[in-house]
N, C-alpha and C. Protein backbone atom coordinates (compact mmCIF):
# COMPACT_ATOMS: atom_id res chain seq x y z
N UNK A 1 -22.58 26.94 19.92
CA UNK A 1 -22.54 25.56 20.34
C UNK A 1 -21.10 25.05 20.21
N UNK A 2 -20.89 23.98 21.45
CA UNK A 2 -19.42 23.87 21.26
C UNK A 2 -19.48 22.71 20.90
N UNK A 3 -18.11 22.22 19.59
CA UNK A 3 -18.34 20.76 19.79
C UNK A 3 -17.35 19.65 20.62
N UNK A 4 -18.08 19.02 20.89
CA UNK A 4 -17.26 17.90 22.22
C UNK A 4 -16.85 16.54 21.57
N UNK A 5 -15.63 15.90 22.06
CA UNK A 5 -15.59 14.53 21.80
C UNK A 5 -16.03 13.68 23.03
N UNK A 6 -16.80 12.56 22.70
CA UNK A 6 -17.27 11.74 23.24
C UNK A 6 -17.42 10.56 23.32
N UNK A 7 -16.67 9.93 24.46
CA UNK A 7 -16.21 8.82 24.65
C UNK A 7 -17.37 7.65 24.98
N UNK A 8 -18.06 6.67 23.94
CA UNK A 8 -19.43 6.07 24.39
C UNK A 8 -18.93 5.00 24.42
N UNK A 9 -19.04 4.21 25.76
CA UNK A 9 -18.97 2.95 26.09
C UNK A 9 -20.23 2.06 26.68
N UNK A 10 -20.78 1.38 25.94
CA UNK A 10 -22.23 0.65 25.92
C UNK A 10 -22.01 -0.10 27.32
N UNK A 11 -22.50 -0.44 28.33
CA UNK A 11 -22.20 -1.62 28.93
C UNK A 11 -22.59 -2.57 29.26
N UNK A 12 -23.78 -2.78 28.07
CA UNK A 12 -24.64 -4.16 28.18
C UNK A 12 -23.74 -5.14 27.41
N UNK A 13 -22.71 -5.07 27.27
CA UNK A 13 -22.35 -6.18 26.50
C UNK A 13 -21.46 -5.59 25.23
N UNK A 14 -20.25 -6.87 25.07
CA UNK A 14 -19.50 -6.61 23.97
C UNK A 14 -20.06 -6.94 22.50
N UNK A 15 -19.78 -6.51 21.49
CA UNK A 15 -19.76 -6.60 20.08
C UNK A 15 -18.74 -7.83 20.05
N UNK A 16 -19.61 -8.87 19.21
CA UNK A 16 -19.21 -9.74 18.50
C UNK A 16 -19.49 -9.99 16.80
N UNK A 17 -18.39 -11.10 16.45
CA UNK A 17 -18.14 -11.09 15.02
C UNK A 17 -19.23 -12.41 14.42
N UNK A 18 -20.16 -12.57 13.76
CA UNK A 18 -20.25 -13.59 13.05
C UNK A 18 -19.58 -13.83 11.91
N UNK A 19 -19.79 -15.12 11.02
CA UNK A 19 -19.20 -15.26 10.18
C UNK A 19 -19.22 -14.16 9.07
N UNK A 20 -18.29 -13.85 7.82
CA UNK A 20 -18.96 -12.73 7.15
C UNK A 20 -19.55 -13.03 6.36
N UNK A 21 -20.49 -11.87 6.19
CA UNK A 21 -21.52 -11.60 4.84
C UNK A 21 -21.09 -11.12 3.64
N UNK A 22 -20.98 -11.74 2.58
CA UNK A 22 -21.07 -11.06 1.66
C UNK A 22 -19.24 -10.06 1.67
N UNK A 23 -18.47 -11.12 2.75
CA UNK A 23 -17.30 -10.35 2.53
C UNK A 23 -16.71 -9.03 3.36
N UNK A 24 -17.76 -9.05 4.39
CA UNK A 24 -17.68 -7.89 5.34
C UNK A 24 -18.42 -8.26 6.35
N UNK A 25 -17.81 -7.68 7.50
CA UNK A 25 -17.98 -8.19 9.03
C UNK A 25 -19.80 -8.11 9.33
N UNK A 26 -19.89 -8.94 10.18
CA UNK A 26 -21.22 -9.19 10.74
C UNK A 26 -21.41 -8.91 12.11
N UNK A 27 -21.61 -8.06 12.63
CA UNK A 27 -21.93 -8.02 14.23
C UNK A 27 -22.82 -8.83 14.76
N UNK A 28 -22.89 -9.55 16.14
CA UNK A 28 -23.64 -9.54 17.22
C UNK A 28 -23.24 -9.26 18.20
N UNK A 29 -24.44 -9.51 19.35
CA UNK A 29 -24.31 -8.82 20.55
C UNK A 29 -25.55 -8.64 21.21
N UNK A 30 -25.47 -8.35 22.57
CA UNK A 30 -26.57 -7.58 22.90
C UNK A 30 -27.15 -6.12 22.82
N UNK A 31 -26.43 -5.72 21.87
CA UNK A 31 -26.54 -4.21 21.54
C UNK A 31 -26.82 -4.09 20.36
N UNK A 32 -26.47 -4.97 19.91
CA UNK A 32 -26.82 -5.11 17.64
C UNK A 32 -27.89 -5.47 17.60
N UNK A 33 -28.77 -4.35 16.55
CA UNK A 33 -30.04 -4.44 16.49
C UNK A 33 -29.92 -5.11 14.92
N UNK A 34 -31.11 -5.37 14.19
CA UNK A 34 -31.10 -5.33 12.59
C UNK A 34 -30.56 -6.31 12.02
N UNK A 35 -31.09 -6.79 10.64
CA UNK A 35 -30.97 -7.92 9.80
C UNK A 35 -29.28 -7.97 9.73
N UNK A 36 -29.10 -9.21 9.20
CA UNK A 36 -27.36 -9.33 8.97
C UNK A 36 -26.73 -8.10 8.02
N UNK A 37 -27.83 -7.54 7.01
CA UNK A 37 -26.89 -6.75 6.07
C UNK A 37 -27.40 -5.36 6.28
N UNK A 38 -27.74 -4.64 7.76
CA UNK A 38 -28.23 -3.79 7.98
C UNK A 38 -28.47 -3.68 9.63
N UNK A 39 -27.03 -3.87 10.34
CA UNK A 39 -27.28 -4.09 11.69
C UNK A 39 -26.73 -2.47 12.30
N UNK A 40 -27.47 -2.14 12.83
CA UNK A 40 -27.17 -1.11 14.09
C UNK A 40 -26.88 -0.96 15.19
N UNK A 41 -26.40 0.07 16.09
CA UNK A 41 -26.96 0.06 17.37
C UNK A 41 -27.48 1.39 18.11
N UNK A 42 -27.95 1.14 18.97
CA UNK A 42 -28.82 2.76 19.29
C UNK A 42 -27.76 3.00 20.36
N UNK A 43 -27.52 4.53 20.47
CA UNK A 43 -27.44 5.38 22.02
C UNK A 43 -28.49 5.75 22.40
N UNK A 44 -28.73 5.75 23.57
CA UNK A 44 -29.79 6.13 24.58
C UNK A 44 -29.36 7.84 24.63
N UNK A 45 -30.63 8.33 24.72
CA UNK A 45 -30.72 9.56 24.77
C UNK A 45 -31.48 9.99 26.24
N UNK A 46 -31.26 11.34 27.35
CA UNK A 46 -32.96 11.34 28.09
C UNK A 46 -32.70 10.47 29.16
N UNK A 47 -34.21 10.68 29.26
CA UNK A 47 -34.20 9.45 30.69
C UNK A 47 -33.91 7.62 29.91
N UNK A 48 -33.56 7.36 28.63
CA UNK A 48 -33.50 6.08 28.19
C UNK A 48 -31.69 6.58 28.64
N UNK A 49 -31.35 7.21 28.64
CA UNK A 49 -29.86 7.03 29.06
C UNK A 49 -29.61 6.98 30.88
N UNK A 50 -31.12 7.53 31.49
CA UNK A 50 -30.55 6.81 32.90
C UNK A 50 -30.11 8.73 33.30
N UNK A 51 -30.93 9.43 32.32
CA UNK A 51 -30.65 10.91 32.95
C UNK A 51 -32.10 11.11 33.59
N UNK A 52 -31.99 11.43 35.00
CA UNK A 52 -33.10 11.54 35.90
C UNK A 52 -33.44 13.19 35.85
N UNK A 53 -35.02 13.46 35.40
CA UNK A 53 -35.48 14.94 34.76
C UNK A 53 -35.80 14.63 33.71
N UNK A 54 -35.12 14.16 33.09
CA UNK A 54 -34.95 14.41 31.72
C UNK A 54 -36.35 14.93 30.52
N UNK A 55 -36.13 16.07 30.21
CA UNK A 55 -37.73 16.05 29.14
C UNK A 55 -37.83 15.60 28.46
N UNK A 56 -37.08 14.15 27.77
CA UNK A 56 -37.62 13.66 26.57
C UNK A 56 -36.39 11.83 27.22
N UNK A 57 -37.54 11.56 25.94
CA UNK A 57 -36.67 10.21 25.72
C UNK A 57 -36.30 10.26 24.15
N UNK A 58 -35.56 9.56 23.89
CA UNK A 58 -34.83 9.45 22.25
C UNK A 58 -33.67 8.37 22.52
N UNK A 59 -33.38 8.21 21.14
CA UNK A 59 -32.48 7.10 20.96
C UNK A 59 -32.07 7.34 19.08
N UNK A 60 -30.64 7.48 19.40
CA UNK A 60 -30.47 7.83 17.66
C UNK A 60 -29.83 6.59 17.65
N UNK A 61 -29.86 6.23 16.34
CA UNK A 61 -29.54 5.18 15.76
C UNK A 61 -28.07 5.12 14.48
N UNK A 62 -27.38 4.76 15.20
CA UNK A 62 -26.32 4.56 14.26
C UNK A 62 -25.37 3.31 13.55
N UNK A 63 -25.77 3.38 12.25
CA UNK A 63 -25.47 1.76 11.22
C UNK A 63 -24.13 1.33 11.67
N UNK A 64 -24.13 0.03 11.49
CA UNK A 64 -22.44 -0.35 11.57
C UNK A 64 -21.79 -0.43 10.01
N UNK A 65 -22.94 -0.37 9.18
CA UNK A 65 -22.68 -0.39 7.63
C UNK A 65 -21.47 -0.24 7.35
N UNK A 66 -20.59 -0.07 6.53
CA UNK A 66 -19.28 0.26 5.78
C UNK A 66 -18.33 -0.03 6.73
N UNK A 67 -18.15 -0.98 7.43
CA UNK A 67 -16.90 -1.34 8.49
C UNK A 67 -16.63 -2.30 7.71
N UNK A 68 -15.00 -2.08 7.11
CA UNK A 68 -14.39 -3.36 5.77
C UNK A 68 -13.35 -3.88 6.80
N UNK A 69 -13.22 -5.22 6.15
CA UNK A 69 -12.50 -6.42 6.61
C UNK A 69 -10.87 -5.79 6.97
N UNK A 70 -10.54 -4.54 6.33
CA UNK A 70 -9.17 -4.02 6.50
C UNK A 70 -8.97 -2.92 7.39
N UNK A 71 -10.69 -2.87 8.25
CA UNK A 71 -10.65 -1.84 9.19
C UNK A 71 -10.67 -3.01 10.61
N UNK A 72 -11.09 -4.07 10.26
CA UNK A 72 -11.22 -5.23 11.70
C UNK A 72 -9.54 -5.61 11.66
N UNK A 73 -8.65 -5.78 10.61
CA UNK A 73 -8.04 -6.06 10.44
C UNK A 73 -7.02 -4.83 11.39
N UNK A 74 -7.22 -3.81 10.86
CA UNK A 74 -6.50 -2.66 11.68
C UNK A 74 -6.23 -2.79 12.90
N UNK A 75 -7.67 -3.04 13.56
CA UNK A 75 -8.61 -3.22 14.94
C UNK A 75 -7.31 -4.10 15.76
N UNK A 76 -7.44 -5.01 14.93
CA UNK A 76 -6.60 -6.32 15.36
C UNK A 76 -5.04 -6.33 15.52
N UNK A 77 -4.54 -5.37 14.90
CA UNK A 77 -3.30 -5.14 14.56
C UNK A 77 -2.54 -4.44 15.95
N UNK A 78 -3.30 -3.53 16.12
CA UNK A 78 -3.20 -2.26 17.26
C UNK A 78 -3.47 -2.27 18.56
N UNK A 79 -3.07 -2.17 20.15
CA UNK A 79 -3.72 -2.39 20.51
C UNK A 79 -4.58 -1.30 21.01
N UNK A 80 -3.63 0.13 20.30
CA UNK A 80 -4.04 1.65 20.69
C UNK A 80 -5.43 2.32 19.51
N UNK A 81 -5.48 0.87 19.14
CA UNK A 81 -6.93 1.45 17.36
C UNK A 81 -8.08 1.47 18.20
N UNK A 82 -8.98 2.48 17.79
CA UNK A 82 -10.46 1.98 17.70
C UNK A 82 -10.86 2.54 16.37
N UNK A 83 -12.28 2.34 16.68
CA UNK A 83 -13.07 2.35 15.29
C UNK A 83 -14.29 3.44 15.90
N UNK A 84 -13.82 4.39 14.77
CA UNK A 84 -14.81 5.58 15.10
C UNK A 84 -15.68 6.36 14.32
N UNK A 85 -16.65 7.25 14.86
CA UNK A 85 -17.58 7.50 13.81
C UNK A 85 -17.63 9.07 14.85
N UNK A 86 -18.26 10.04 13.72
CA UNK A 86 -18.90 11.25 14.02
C UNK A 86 -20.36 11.62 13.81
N UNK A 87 -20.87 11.54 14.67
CA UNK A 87 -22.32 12.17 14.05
C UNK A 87 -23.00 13.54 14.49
N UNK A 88 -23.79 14.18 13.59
CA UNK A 88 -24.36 15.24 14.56
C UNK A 88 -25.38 15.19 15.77
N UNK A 89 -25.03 15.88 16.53
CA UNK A 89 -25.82 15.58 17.93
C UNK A 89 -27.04 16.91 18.13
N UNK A 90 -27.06 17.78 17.19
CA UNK A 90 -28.19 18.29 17.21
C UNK A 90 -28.95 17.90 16.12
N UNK A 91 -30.21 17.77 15.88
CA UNK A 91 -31.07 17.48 15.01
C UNK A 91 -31.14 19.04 14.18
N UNK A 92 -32.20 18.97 12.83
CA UNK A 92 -32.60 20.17 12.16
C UNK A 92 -33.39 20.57 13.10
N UNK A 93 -34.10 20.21 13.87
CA UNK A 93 -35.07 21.39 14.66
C UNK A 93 -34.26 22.07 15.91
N UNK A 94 -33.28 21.91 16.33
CA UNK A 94 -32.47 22.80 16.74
C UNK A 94 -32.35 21.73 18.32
N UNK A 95 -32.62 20.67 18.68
CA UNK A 95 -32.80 19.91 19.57
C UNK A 95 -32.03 18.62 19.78
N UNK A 96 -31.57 17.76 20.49
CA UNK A 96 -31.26 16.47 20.78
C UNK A 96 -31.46 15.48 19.54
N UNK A 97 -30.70 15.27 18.68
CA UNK A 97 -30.59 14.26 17.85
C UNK A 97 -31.29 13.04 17.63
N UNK A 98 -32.19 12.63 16.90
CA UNK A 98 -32.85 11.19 17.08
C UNK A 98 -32.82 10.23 16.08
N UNK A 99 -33.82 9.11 15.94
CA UNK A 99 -33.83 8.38 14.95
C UNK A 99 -32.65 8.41 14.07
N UNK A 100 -32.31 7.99 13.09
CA UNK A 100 -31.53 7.32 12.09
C UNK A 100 -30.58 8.65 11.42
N UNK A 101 -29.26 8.29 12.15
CA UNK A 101 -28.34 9.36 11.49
C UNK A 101 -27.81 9.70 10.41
N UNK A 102 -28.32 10.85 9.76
CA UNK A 102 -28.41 11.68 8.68
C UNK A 102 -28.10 13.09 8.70
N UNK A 103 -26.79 13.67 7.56
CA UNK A 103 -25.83 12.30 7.08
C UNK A 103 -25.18 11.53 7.84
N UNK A 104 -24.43 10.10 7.63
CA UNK A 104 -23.93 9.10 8.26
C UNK A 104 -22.35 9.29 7.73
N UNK A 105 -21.28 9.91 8.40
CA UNK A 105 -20.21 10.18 7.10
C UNK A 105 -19.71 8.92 7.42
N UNK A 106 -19.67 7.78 8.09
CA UNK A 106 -19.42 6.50 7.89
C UNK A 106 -18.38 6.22 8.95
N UNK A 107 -17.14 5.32 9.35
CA UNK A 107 -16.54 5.02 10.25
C UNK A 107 -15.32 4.89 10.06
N UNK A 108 -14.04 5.33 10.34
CA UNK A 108 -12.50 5.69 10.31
C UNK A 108 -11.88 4.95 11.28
N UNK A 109 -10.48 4.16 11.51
CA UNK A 109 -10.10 3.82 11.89
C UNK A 109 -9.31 4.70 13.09
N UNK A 110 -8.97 5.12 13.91
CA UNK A 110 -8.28 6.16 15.06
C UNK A 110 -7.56 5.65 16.03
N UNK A 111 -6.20 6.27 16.42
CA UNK A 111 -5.37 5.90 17.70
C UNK A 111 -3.91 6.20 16.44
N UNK A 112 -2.80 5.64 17.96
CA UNK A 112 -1.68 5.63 17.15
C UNK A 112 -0.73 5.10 16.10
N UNK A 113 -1.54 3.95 15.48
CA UNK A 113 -1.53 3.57 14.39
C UNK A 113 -2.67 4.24 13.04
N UNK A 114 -3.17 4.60 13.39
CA UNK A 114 -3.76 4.96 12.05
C UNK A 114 -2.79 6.42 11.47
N UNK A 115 -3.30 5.75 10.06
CA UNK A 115 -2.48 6.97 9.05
C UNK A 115 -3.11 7.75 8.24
N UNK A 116 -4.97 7.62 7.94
CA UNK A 116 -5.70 8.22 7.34
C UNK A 116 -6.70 7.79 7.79
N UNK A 117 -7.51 8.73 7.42
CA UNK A 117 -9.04 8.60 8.02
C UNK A 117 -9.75 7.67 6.70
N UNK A 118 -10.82 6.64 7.16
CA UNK A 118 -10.91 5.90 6.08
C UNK A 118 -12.44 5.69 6.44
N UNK A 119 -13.21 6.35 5.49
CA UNK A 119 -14.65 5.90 5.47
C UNK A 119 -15.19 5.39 4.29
C-alpha cells in the first residue's frame, strides 16, 4: 500500500471562529458537527463522497480537538500556513476507514513558516 498526501477541501462552506471556550478556539460552520467542547467534522467516504459505484458508504470522523490559540495564531500570521492532520485511511479490517479516528495523532501547523510539527 502506498501512502498518498491528500489535499481535502470541503465545499459546503467555510470554518468559522466562535468566541473561545475555555481558552481555545471554537468552530462553526456548516461542516462542524458536535457540542462546543467536542466539535468535528466528517469526510465523506463512497457514494456519500459523490463516487458513482461505489460499494459502500462511510464517513470517518475527525475531532478538531487540540487546535491551541498559538496554532490560529500561526494560521493568521502566514499566508503560506495551514493546519494539518494525518490519519489512517485504512481501517483494522483491512478496508476504507470509518467512524471516529483512532489513533488521532492530533493537528500540526504546515507550509513555509512552520518550524516544528506541533500536536
Amino acid at each position: 500500500m502506498t501512502n498518498k498526501k491528500i489535499t481535502w477541501k470541503k465545499d459546503r462552506g467555510k470554518l468559522g471562529l466562535l468566541q473561545p471556550l475555555a481558552n481555545l478556539p471554537d468552530f462553526s460552520g456548516p461542516i462542524v458537527q458536535g457540542p462546543p467542547n467536542g466539535r468535528f467534522i466528517y469526510i465523506d467516504i463512497g457514494s456519500y463522497a459523490g463516487v458513482a459505484g461505489a460499494a459502500w458508504n462511510r464517513r470517518l470522523k475527525i475531532p478538531l480537538t487540540g487546535i491551541t490559540p498559538q496554532m490560529m495564531k500561526g494560521l493568521l500570521a502566514g499566508a503560506a500556513m495551514q493546519l494539518e492532520t494525518k490519519v489512517p485511511g485504512t481501517g483494522k479490517d483491512g478496508i476504507t476507514n470509518c467512524a471516529t479516528v483512532k489513533p488521532f495523532s492530533g493537528w500540526y501547523l504546515s507550509g513555509t513558516a512552520a518550524k516544528s510539527k506541533i500536536i
